[in-house]
N, C-alpha and C. Protein backbone atom coordinates (compact mmCIF):
# COMPACT_ATOMS: atom_id res chain seq x y z
N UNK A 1 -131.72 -65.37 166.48
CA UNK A 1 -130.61 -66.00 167.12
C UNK A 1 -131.11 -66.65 168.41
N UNK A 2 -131.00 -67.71 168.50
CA UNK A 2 -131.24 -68.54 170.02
C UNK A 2 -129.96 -68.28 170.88
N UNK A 3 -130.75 -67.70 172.07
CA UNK A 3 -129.92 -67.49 173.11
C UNK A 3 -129.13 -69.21 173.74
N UNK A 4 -127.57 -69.44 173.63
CA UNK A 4 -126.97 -70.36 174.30
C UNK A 4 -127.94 -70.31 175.50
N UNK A 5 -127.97 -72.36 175.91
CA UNK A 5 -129.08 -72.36 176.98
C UNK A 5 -129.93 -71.86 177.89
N UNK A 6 -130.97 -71.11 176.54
CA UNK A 6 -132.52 -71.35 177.06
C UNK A 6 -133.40 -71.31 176.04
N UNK A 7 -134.60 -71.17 176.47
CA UNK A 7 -135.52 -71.19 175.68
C UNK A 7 -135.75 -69.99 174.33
N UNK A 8 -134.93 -68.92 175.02
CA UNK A 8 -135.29 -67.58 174.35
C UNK A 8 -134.58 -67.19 173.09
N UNK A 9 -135.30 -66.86 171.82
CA UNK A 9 -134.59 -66.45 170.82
C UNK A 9 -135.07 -65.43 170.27
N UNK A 10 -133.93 -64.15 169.70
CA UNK A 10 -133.98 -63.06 169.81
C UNK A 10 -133.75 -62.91 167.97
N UNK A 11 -134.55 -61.70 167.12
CA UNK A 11 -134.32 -61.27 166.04
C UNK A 11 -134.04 -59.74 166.42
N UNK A 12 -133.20 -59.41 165.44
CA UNK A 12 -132.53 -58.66 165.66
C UNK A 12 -132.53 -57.33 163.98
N UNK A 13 -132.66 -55.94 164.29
CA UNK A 13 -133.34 -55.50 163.37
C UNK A 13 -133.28 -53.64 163.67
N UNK A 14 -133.08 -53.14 162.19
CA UNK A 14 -133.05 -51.75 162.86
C UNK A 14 -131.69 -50.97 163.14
N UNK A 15 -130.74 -51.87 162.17
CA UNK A 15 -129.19 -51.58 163.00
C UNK A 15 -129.04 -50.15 162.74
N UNK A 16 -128.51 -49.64 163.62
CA UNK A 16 -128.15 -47.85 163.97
C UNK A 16 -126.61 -47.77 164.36
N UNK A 17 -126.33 -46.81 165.60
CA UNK A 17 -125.09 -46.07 165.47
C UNK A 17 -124.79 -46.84 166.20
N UNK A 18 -122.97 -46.88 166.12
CA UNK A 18 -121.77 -48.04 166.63
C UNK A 18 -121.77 -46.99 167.95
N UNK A 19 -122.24 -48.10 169.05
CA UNK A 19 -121.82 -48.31 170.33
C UNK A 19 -120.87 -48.17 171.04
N UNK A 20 -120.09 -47.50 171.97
CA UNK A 20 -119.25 -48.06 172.64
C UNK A 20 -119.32 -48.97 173.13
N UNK A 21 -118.22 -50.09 173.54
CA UNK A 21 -118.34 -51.55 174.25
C UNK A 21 -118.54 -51.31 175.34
N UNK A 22 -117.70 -50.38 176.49
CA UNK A 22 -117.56 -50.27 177.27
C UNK A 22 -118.86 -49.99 178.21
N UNK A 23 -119.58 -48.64 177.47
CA UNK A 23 -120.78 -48.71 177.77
C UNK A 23 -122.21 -49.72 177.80
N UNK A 24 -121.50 -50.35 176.33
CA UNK A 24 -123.10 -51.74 176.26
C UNK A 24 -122.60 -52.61 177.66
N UNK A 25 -121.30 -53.01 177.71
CA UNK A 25 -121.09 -54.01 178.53
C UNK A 25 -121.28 -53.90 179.90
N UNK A 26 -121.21 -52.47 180.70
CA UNK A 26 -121.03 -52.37 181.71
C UNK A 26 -122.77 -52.23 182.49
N UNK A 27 -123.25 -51.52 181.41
CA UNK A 27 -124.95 -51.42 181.15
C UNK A 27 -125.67 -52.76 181.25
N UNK A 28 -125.46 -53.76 180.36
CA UNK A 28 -125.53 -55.32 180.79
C UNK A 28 -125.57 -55.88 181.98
N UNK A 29 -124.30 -55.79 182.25
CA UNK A 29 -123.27 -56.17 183.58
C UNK A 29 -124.13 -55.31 184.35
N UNK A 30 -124.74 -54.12 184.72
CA UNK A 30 -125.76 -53.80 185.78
C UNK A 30 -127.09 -53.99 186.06
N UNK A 31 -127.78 -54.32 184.48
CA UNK A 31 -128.58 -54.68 184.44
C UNK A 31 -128.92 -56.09 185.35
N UNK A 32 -128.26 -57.27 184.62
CA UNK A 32 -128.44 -58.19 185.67
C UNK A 32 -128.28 -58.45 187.23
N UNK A 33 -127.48 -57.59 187.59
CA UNK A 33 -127.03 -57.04 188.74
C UNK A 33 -128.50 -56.55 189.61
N UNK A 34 -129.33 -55.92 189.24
CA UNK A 34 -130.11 -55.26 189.57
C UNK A 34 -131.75 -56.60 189.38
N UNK A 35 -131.29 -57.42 187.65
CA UNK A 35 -132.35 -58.62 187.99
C UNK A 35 -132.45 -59.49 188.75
N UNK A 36 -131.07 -59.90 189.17
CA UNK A 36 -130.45 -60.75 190.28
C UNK A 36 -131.13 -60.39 191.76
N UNK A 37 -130.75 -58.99 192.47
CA UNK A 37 -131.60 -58.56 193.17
C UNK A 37 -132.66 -58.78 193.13
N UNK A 38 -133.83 -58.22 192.01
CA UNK A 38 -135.29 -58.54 192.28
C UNK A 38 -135.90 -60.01 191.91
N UNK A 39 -134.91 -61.22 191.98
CA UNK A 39 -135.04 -63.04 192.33
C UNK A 39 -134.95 -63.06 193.56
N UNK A 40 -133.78 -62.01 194.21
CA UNK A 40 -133.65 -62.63 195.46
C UNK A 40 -134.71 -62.44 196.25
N UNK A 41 -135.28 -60.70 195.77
CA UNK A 41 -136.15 -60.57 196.50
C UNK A 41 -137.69 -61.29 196.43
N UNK A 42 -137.99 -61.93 195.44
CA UNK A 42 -138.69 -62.75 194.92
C UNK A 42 -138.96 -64.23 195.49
N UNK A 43 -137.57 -64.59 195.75
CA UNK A 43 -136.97 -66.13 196.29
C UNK A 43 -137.37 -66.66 194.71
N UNK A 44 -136.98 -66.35 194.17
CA UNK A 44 -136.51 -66.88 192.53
C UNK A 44 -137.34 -66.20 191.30
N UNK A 45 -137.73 -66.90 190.35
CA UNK A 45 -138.14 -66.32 189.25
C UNK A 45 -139.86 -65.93 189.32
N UNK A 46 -140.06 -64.83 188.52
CA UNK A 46 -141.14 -64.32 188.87
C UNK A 46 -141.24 -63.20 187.63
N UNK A 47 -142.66 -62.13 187.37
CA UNK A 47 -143.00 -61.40 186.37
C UNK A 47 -142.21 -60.48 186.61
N UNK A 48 -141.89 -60.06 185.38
CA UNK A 48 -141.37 -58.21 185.71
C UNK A 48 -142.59 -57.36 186.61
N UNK A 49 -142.30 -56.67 187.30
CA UNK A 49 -144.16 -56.15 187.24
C UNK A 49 -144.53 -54.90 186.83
N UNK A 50 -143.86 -54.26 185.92
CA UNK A 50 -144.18 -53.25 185.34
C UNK A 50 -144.60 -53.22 183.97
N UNK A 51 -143.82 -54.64 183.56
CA UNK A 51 -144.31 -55.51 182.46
C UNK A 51 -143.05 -54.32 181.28
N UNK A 52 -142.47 -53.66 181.93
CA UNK A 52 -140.95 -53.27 181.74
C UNK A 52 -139.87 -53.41 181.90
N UNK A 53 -138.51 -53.40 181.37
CA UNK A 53 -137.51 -53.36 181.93
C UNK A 53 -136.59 -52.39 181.07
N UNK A 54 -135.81 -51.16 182.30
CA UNK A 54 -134.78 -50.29 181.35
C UNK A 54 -133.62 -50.16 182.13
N UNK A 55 -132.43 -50.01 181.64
CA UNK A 55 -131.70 -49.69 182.47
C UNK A 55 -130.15 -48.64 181.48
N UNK A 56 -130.10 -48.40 181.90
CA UNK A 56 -128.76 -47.46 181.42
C UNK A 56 -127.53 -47.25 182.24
N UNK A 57 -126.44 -47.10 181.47
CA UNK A 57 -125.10 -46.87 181.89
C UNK A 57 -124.23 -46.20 181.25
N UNK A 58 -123.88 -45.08 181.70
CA UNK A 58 -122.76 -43.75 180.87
C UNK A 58 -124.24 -43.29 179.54
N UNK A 59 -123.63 -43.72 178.59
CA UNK A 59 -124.58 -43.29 177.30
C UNK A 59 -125.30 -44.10 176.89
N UNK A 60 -124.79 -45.36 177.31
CA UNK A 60 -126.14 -46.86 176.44
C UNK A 60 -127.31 -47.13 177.43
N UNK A 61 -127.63 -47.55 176.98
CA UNK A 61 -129.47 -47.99 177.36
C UNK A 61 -129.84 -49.12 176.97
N UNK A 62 -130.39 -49.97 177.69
CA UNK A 62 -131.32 -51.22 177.50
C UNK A 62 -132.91 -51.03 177.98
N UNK A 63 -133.49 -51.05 177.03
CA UNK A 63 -135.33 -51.27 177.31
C UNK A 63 -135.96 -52.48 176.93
N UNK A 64 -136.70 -52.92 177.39
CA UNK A 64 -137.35 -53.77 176.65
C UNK A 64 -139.40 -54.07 177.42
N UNK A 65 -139.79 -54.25 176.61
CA UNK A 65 -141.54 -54.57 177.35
C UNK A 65 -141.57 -55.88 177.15
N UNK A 66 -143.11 -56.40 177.34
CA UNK A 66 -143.86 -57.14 177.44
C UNK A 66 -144.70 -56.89 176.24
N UNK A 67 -145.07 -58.02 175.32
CA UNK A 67 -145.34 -57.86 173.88
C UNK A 67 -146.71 -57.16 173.98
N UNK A 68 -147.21 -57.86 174.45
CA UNK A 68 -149.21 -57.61 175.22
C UNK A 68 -149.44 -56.98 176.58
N UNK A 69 -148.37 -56.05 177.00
CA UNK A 69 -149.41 -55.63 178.37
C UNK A 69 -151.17 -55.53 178.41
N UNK A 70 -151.87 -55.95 179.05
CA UNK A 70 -151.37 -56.23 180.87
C UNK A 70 -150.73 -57.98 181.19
N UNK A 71 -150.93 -58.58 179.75
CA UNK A 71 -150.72 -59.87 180.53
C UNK A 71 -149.17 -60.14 180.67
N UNK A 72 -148.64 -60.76 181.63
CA UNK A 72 -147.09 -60.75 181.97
C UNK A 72 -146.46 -62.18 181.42
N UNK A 73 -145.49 -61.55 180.81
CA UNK A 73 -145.06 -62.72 179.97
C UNK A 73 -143.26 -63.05 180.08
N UNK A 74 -143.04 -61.56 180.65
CA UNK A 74 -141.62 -61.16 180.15
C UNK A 74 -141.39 -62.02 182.00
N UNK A 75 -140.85 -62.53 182.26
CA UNK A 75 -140.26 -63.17 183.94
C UNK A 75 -138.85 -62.46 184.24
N UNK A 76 -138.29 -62.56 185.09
CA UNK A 76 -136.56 -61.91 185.26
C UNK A 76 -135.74 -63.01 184.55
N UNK A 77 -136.53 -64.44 184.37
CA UNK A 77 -135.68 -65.38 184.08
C UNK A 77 -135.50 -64.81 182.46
N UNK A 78 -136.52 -64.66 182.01
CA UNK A 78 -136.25 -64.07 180.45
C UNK A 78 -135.08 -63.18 180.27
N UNK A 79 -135.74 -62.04 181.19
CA UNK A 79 -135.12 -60.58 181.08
C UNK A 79 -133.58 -60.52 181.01
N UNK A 80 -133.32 -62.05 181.91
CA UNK A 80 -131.50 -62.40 182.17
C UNK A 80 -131.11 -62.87 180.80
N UNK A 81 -132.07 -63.51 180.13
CA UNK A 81 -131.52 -64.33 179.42
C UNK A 81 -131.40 -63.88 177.64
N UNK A 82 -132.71 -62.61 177.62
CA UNK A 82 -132.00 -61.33 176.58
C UNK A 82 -130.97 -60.75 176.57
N UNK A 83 -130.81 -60.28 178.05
CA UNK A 83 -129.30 -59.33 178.28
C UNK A 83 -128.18 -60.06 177.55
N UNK A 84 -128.28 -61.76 178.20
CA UNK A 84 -127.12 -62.63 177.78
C UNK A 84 -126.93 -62.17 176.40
N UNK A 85 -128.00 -62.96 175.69
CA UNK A 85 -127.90 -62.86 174.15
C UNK A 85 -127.92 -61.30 173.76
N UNK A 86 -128.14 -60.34 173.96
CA UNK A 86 -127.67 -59.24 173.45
C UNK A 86 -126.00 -59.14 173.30
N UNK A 87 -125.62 -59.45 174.51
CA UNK A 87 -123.96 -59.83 175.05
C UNK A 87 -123.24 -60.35 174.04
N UNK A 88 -124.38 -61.76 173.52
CA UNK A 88 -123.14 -62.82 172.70
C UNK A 88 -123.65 -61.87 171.09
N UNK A 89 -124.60 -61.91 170.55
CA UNK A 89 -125.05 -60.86 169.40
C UNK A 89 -123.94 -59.39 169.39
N UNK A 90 -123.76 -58.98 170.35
CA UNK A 90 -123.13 -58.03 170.03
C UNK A 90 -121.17 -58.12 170.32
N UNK A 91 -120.88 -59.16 170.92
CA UNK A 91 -119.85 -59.55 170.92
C UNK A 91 -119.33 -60.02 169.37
N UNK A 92 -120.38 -60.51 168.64
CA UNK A 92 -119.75 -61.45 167.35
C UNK A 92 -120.25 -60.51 166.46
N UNK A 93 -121.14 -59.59 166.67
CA UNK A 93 -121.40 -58.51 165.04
C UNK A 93 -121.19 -57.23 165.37
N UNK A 94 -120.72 -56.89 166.38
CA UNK A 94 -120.33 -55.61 166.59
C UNK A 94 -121.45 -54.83 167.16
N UNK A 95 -121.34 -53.64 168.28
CA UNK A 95 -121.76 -52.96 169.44
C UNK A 95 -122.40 -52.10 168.60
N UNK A 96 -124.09 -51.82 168.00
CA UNK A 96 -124.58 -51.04 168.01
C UNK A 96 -125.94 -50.78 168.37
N UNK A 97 -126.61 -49.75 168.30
CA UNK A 97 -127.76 -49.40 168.21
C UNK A 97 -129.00 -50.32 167.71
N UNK A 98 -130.01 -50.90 168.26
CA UNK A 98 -130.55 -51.95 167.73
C UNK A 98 -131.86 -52.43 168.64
N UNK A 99 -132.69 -52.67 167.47
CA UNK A 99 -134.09 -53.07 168.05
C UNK A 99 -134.35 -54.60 167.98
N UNK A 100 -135.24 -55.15 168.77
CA UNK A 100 -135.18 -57.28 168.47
C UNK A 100 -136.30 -56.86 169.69
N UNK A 101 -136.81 -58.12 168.79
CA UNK A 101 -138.10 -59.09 169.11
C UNK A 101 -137.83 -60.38 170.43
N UNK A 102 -138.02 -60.52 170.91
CA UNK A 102 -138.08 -62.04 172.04
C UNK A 102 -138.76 -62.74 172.28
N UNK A 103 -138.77 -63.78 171.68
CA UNK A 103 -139.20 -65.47 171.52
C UNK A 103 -139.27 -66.03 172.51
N UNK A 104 -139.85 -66.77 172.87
CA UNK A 104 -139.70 -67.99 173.81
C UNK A 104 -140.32 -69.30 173.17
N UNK A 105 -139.57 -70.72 173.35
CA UNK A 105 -139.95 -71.91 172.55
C UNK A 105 -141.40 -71.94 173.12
N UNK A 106 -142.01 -71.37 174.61
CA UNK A 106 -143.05 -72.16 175.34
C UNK A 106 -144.12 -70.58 175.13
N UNK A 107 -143.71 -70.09 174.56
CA UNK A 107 -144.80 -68.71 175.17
C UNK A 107 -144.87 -68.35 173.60
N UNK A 108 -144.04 -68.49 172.84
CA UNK A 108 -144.16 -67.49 171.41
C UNK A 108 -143.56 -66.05 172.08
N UNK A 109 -144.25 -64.96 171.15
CA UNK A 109 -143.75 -63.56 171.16
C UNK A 109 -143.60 -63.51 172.62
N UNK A 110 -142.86 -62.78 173.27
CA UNK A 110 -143.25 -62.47 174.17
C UNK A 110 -142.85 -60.76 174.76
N UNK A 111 -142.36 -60.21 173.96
CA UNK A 111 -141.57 -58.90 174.18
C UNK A 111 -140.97 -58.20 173.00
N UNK A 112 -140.82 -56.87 173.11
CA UNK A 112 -139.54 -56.32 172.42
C UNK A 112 -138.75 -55.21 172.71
N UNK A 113 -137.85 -55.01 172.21
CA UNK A 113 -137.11 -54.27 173.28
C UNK A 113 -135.72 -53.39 172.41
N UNK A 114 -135.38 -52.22 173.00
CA UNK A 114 -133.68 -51.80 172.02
C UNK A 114 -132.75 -51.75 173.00
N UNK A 115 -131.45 -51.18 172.01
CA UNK A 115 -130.24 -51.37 173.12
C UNK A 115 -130.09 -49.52 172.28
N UNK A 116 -129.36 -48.50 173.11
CA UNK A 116 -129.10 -47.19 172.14
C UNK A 116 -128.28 -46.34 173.17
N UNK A 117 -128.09 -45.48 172.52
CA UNK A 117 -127.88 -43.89 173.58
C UNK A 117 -128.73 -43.03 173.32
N UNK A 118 -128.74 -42.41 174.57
CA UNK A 118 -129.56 -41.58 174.84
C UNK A 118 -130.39 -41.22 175.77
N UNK A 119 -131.68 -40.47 176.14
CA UNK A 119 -132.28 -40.14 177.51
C UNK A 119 -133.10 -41.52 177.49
N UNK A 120 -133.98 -41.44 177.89
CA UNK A 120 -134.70 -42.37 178.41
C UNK A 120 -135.81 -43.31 177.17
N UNK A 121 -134.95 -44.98 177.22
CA UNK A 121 -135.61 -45.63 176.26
C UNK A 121 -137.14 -45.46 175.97
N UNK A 122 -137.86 -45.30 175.07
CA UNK A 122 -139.31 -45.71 175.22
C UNK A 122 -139.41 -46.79 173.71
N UNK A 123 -139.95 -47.86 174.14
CA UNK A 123 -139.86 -49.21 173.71
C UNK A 123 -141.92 -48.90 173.07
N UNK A 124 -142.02 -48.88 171.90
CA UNK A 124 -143.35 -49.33 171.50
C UNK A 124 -143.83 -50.05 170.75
């Protein structure tokens, strides 16, 4: 699925247990919250630098890596722009459990990552 305007397109794979909305959405909704912060602190777009990103809220979870650590591929501009498309993907097929790949038109692979409940994502 190509993320509405940008470069990034996401496959999607692995479907598991139905989600609460409340939780994917609000988990989202902090996530960027928190990517937003590390642009500002940046003065705009820039690498993840852990060449990670996780975040959780109530019971859901978002993880996602960098396809090839050490080299950095995944930017915050990406990282915003999975969350999105997880958003619109799970708005139109329904809130669950789920693993996807992340594309970029200019980079190829560049990541992968799940959405779930539970303790602490580990993405491999």
């Amino acid at each position: 699925m190509r993320v509405p305007g940008s470069d990034i397109s996401l496959t999607f794979q692995n479907y598991g247990q139905l989600l609460y909305q409340t939780d994917v959405s609000l988990c989202l909704l902090e996530s960027m919250s928190d990517l937003f912060a590390l642009a500002i602190a940046a003065k705009g777009d820039g690498y993840i630098a852990s060449n990670k990103f996780y975040k959780n809220y109530g019971r859901a979870n978002v993880a996602m890596n960098s396809y090839s650590p050490p080299t950095q591929r995944l930017t915050i501009g990406h990282t915003v722009d999975v969350l999105r498309g997880i958003g619109f993907f799970m708005s139109l097929y329904g809130y669950m459990g789920v693993d996807y790949d992340i594309f970029s038109a200019k980079d190829g692979h560049i990541g992968i990552g799940l959405v779930g409940y539970g303790g602490l994502a580990e993405v491999t």
